[in-house]
N, C-alpha and C. Protein backbone atom coordinates (compact mmCIF):
# COMPACT_ATOMS: atom_id res chain seq x y z
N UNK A 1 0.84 -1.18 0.00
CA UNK A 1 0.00 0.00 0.00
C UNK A 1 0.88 1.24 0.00
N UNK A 2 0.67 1.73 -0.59
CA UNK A 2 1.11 3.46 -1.01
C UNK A 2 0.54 4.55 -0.80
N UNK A 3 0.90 5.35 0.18
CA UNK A 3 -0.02 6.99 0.56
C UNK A 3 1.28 7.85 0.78
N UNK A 4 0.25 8.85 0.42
CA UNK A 4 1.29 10.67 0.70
C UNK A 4 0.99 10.63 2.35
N UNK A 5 1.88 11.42 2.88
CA UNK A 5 1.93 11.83 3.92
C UNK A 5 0.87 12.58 4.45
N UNK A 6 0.09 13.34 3.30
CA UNK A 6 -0.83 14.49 3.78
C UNK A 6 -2.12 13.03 3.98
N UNK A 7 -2.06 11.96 3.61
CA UNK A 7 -3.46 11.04 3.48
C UNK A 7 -2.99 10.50 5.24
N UNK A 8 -2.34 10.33 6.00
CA UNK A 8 -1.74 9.48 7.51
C UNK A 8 -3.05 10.45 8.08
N UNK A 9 -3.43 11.29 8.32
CA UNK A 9 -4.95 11.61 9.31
C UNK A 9 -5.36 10.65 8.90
N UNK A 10 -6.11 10.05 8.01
CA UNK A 10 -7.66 9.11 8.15
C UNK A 10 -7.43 7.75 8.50
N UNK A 11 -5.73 7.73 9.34
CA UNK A 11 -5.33 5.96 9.80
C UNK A 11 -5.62 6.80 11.53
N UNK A 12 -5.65 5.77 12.10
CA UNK A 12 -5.98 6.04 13.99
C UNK A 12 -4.68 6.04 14.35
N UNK A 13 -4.60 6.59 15.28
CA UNK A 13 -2.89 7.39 16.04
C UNK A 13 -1.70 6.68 15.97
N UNK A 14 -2.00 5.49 16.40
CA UNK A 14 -0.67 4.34 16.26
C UNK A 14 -0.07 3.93 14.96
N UNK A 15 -1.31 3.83 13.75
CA UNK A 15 -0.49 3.63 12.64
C UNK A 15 -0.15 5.17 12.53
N UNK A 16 -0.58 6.19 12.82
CA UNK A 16 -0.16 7.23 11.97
C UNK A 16 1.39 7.82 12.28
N UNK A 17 1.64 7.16 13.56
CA UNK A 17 2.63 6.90 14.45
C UNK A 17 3.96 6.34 13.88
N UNK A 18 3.52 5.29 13.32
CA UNK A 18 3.99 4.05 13.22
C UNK A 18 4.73 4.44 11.40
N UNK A 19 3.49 5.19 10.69
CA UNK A 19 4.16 5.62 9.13
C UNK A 19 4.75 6.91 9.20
N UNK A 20 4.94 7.54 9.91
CA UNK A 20 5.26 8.75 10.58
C UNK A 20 6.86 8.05 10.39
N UNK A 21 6.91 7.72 11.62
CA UNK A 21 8.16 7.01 11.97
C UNK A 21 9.37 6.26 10.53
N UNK A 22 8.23 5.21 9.93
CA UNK A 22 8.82 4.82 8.99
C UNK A 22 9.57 5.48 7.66
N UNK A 23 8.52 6.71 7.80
CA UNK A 23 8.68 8.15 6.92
C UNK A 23 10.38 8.83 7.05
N UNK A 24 10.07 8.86 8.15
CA UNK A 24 11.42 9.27 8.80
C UNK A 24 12.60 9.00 8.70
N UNK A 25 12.14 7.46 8.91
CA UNK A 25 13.31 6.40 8.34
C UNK A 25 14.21 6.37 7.53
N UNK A 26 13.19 6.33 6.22
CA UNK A 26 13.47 6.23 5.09
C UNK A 26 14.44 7.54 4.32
N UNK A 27 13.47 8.74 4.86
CA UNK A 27 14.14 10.01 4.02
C UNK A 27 15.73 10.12 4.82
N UNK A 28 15.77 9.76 6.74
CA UNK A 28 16.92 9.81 6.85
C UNK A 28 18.10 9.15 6.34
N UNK A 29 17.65 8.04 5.77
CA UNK A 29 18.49 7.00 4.71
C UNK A 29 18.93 7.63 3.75
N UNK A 30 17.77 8.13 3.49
CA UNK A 30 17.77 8.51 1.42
C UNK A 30 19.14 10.08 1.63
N UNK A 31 18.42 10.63 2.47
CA UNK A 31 19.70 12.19 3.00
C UNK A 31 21.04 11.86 3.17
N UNK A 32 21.40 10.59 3.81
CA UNK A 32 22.77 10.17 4.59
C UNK A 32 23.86 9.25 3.42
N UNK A 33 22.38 9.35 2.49
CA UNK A 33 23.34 8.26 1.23
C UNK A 33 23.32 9.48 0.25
N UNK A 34 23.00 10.57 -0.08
CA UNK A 34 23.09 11.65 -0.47
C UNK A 34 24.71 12.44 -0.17
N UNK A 35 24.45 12.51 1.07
CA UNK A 35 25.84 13.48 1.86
C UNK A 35 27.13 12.28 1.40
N UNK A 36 26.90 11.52 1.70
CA UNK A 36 28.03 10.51 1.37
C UNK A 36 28.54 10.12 0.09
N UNK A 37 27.46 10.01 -0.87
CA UNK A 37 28.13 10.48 -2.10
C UNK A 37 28.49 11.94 -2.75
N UNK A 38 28.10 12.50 -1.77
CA UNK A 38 28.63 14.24 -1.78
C UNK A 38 29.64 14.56 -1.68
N UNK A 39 30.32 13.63 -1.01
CA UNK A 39 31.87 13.34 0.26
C UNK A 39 32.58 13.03 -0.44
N UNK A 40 32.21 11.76 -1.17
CA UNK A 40 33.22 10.99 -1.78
C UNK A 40 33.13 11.96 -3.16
N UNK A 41 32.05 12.46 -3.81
CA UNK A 41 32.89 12.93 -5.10
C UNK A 41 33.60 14.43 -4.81
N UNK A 42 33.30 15.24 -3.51
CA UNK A 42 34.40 16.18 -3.45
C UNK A 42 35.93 15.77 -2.60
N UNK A 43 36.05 14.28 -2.47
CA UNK A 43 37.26 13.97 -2.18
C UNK A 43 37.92 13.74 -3.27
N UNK A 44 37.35 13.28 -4.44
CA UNK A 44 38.06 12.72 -5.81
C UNK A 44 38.33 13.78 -6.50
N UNK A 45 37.56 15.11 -6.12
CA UNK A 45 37.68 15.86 -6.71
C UNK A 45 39.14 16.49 -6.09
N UNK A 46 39.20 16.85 -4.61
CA UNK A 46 40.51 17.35 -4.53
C UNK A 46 41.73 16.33 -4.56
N UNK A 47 41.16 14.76 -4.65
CA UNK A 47 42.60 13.95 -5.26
C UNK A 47 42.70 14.05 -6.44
N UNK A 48 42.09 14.14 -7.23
CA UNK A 48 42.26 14.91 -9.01
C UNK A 48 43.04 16.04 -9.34
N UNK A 49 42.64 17.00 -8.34
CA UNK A 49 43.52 18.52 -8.42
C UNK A 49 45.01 17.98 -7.94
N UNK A 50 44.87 17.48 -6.45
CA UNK A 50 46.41 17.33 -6.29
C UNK A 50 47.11 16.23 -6.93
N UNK A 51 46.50 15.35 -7.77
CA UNK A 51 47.49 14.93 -8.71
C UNK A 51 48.01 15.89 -9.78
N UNK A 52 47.34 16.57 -10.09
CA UNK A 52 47.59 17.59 -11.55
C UNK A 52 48.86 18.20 -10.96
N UNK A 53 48.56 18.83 -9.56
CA UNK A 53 49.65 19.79 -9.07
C UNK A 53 51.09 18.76 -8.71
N UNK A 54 50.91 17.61 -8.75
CA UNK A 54 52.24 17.31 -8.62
C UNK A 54 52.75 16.66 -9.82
């Protein structure tokens, strides 16, 4: 089953709780695998430069 966030009112408190939570989960995953490939391509990026410079 698949819902937007704005549809969690018409479930009773615990699930709304419960997809709330899972919500959370997920985007903190999706953010942390974001930053991390953020990381790694501005590290390649300054091991790229300092190869050139030497």
């Amino acid at each position: 089953m698949a819902s937007r966030p704005s549809d969690f009112a018409a479930n009773p408190e615990p699930v709304q709780l419960t997809l709330v939570a899972a919500l959370a989960w997920c985007r903190n995953a999706e953010i942390t695998d974001a930053l991390v490939d953020l990381l790694i391509g501005l590290i390649s990026k300054i091991n790229a430069k300092a190869e050139r410079r030497v």
